[in-house]
C-alpha atoms as a PDB file:
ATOM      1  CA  UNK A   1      -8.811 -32.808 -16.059  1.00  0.00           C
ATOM      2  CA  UNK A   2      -9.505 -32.800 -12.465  1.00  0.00           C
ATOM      3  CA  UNK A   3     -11.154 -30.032 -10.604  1.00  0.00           C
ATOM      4  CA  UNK A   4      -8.750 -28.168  -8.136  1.00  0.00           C
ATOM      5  CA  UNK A   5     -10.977 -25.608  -6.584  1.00  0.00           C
ATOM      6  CA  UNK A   6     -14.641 -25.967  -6.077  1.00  0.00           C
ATOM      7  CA  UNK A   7     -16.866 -24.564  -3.644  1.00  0.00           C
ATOM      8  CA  UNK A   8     -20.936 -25.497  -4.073  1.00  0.00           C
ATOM      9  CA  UNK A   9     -22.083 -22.688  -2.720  1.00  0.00           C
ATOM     10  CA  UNK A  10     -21.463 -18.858  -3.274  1.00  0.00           C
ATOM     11  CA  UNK A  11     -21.948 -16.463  -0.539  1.00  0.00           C
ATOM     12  CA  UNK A  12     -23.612 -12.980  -1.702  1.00  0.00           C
ATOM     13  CA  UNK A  13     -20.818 -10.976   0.647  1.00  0.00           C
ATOM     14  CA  UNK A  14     -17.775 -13.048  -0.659  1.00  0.00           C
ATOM     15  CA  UNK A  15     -18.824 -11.757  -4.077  1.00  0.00           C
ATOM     16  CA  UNK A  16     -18.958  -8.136  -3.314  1.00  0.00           C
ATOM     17  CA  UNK A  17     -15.660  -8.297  -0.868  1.00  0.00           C
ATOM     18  CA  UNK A  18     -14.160 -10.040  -4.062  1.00  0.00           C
ATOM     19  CA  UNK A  19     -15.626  -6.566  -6.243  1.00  0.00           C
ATOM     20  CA  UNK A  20     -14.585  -4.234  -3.980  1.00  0.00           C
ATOM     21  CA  UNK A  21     -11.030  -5.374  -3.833  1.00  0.00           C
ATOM     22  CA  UNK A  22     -10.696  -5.535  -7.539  1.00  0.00           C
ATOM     23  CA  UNK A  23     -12.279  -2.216  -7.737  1.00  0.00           C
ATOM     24  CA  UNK A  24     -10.410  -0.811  -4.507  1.00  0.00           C
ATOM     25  CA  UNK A  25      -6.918  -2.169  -6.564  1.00  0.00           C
ATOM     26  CA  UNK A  26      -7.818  -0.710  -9.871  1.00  0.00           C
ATOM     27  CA  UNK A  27      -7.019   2.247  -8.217  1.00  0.00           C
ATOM     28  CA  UNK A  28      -3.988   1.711  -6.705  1.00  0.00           C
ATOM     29  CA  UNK A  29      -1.238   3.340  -8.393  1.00  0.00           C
ATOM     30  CA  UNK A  30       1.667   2.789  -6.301  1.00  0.00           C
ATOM     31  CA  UNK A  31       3.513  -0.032  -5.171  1.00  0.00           C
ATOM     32  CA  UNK A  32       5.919   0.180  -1.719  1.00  0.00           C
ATOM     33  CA  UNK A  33       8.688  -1.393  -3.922  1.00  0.00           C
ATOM     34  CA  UNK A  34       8.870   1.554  -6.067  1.00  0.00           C
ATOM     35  CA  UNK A  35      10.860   2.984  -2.573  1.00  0.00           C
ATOM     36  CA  UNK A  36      13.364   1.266  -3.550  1.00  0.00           C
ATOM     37  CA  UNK A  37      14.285   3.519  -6.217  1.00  0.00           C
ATOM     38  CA  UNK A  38      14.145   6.207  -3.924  1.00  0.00           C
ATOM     39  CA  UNK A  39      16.910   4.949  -1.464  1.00  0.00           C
ATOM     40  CA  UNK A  40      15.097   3.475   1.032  1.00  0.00           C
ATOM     41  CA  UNK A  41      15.682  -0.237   2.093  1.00  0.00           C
ATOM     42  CA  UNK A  42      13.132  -3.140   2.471  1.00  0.00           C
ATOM     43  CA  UNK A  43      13.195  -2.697   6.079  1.00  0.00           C
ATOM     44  CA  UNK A  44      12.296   1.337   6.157  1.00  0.00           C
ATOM     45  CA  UNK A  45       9.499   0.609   3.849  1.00  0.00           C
ATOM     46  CA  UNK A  46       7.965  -2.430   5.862  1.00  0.00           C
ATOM     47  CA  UNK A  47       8.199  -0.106   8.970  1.00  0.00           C
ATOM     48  CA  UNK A  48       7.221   2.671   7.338  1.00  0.00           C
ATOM     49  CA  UNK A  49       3.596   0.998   5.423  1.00  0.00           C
ATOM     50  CA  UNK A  50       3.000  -0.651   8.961  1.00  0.00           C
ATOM     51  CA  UNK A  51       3.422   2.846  10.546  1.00  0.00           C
ATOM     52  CA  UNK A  52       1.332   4.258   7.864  1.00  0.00           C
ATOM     53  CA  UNK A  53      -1.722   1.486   7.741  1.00  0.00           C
ATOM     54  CA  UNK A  54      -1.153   2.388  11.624  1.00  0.00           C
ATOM     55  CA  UNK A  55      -2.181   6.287  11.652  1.00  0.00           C
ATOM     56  CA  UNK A  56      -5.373   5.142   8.456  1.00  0.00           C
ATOM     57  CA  UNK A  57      -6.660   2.763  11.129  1.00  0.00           C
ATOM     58  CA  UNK A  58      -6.557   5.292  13.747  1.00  0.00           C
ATOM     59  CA  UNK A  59      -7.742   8.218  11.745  1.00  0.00           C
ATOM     60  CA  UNK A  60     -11.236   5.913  10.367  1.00  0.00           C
ATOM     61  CA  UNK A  61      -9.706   5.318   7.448  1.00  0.00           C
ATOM     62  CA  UNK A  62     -11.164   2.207   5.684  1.00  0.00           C
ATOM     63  CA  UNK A  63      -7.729   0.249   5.065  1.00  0.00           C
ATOM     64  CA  UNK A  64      -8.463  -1.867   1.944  1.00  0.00           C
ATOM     65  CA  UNK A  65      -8.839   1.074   0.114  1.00  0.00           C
ATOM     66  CA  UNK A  66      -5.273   2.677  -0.083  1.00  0.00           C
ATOM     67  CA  UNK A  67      -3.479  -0.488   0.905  1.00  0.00           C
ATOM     68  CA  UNK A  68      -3.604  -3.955  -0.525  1.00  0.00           C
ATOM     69  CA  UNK A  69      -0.939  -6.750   0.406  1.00  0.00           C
ATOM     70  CA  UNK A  70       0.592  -8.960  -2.598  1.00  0.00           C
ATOM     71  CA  UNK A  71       3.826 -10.327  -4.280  1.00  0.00           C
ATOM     72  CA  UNK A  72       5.828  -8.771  -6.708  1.00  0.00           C
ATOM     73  CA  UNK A  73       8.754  -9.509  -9.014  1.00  0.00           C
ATOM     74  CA  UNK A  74      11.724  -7.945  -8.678  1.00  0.00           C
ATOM     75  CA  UNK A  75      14.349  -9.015 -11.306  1.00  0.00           C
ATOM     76  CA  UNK A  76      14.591 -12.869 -10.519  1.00  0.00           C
ATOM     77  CA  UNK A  77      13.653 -12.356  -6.641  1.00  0.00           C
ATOM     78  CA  UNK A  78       9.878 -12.592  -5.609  1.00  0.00           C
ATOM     79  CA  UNK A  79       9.327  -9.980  -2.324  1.00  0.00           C
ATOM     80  CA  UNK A  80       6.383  -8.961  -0.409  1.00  0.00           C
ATOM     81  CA  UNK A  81       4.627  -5.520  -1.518  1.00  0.00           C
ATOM     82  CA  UNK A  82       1.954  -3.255  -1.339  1.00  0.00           C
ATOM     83  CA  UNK A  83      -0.023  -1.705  -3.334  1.00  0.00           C
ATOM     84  CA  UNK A  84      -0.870   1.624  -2.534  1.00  0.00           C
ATOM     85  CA  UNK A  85      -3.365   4.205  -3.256  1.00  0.00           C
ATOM     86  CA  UNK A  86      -2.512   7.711  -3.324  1.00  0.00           C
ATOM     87  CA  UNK A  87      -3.079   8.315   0.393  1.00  0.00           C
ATOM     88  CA  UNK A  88      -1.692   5.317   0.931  1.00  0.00           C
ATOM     89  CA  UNK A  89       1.456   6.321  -0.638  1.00  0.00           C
ATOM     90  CA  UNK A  90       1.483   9.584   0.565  1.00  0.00           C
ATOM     91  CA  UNK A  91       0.987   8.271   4.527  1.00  0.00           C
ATOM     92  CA  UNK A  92       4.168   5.647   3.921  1.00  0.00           C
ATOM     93  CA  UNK A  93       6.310   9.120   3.037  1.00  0.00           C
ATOM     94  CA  UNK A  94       5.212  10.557   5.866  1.00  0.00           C
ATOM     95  CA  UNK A  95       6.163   8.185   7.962  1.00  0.00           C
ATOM     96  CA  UNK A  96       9.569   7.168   6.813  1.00  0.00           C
ATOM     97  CA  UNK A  97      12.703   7.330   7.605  1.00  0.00           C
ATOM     98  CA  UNK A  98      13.244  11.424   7.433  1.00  0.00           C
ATOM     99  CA  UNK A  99      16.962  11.158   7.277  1.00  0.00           C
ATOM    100  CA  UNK A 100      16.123  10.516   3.253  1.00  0.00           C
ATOM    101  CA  UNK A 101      16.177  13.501   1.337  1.00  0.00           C
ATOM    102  CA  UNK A 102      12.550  12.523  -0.540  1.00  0.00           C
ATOM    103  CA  UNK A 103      10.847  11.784   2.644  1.00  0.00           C
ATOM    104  CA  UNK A 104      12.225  15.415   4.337  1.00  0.00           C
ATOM    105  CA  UNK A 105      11.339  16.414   1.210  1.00  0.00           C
ATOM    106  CA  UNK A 106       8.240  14.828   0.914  1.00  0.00           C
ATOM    107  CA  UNK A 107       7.156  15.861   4.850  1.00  0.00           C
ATOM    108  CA  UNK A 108       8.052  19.721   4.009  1.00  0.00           C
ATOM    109  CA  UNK A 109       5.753  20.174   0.680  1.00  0.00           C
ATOM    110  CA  UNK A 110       2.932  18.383   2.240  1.00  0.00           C
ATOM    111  CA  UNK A 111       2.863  21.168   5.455  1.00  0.00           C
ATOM    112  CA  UNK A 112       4.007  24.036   2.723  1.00  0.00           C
ATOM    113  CA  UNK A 113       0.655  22.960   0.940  1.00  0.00           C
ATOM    114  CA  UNK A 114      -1.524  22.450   4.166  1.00  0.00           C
ATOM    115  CA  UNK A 115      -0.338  26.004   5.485  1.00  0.00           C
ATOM    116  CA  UNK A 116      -0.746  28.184   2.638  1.00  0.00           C
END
């Protein structure tokens, strides 16, 4: 069996980067892709998580913490996803395509629950 992948030495902040985005995903709940269930297209979504990651990097947000990058399955198709925590998913509704009834929806409870 041959080796594929070795590295000789470890570096201390690899390790923790490597922890904290296993521990940052654990807590992920969300994936873009579940849009798609909602109505909205591949395109809307891609806009709307790069509009989203967008407003977290301008409001301080630290980005690898409700928004992590991967591949998913998607019947016999492999597509390019996110996975998203709840802000994350929350900030991709808000900025959406509000011609869909969930993200008008969406944008209308979030400033009913702000306001009262």
């Amino acid at each position: 069996m041959d080796i594929i992948l070795y590295k000789k030495d470890y570096n201390l902040a690899d390790s923790i980067d490597n922890f904290l985005d296993f521990y940052y995903g654990i807590h992920m709940t969300y994936l873009a892709s579940d849009l798609l269930k909602k109505g909205l297209t591949p395109k809307q979504i891609s806009e709307a998580v790069f509009k989203a990651i967008k407003v977290g990097k301008s409001s301080g947000l630290v980005i690898r913490e409700h928004f992590m990058p991967l591949f998913t399955r998607l019947g016999s198709d492999v597509i390019s996803d996110c996975k998203l925590s709840k802000m994350g998913y929350g900030l991709v509704l808000l900025n959406a395509n509000p011609d869909l009834a969930i993200v008008g929806k969406w944008q209308v409870n979030v400033m009913k629950a702000k306001l009262n």
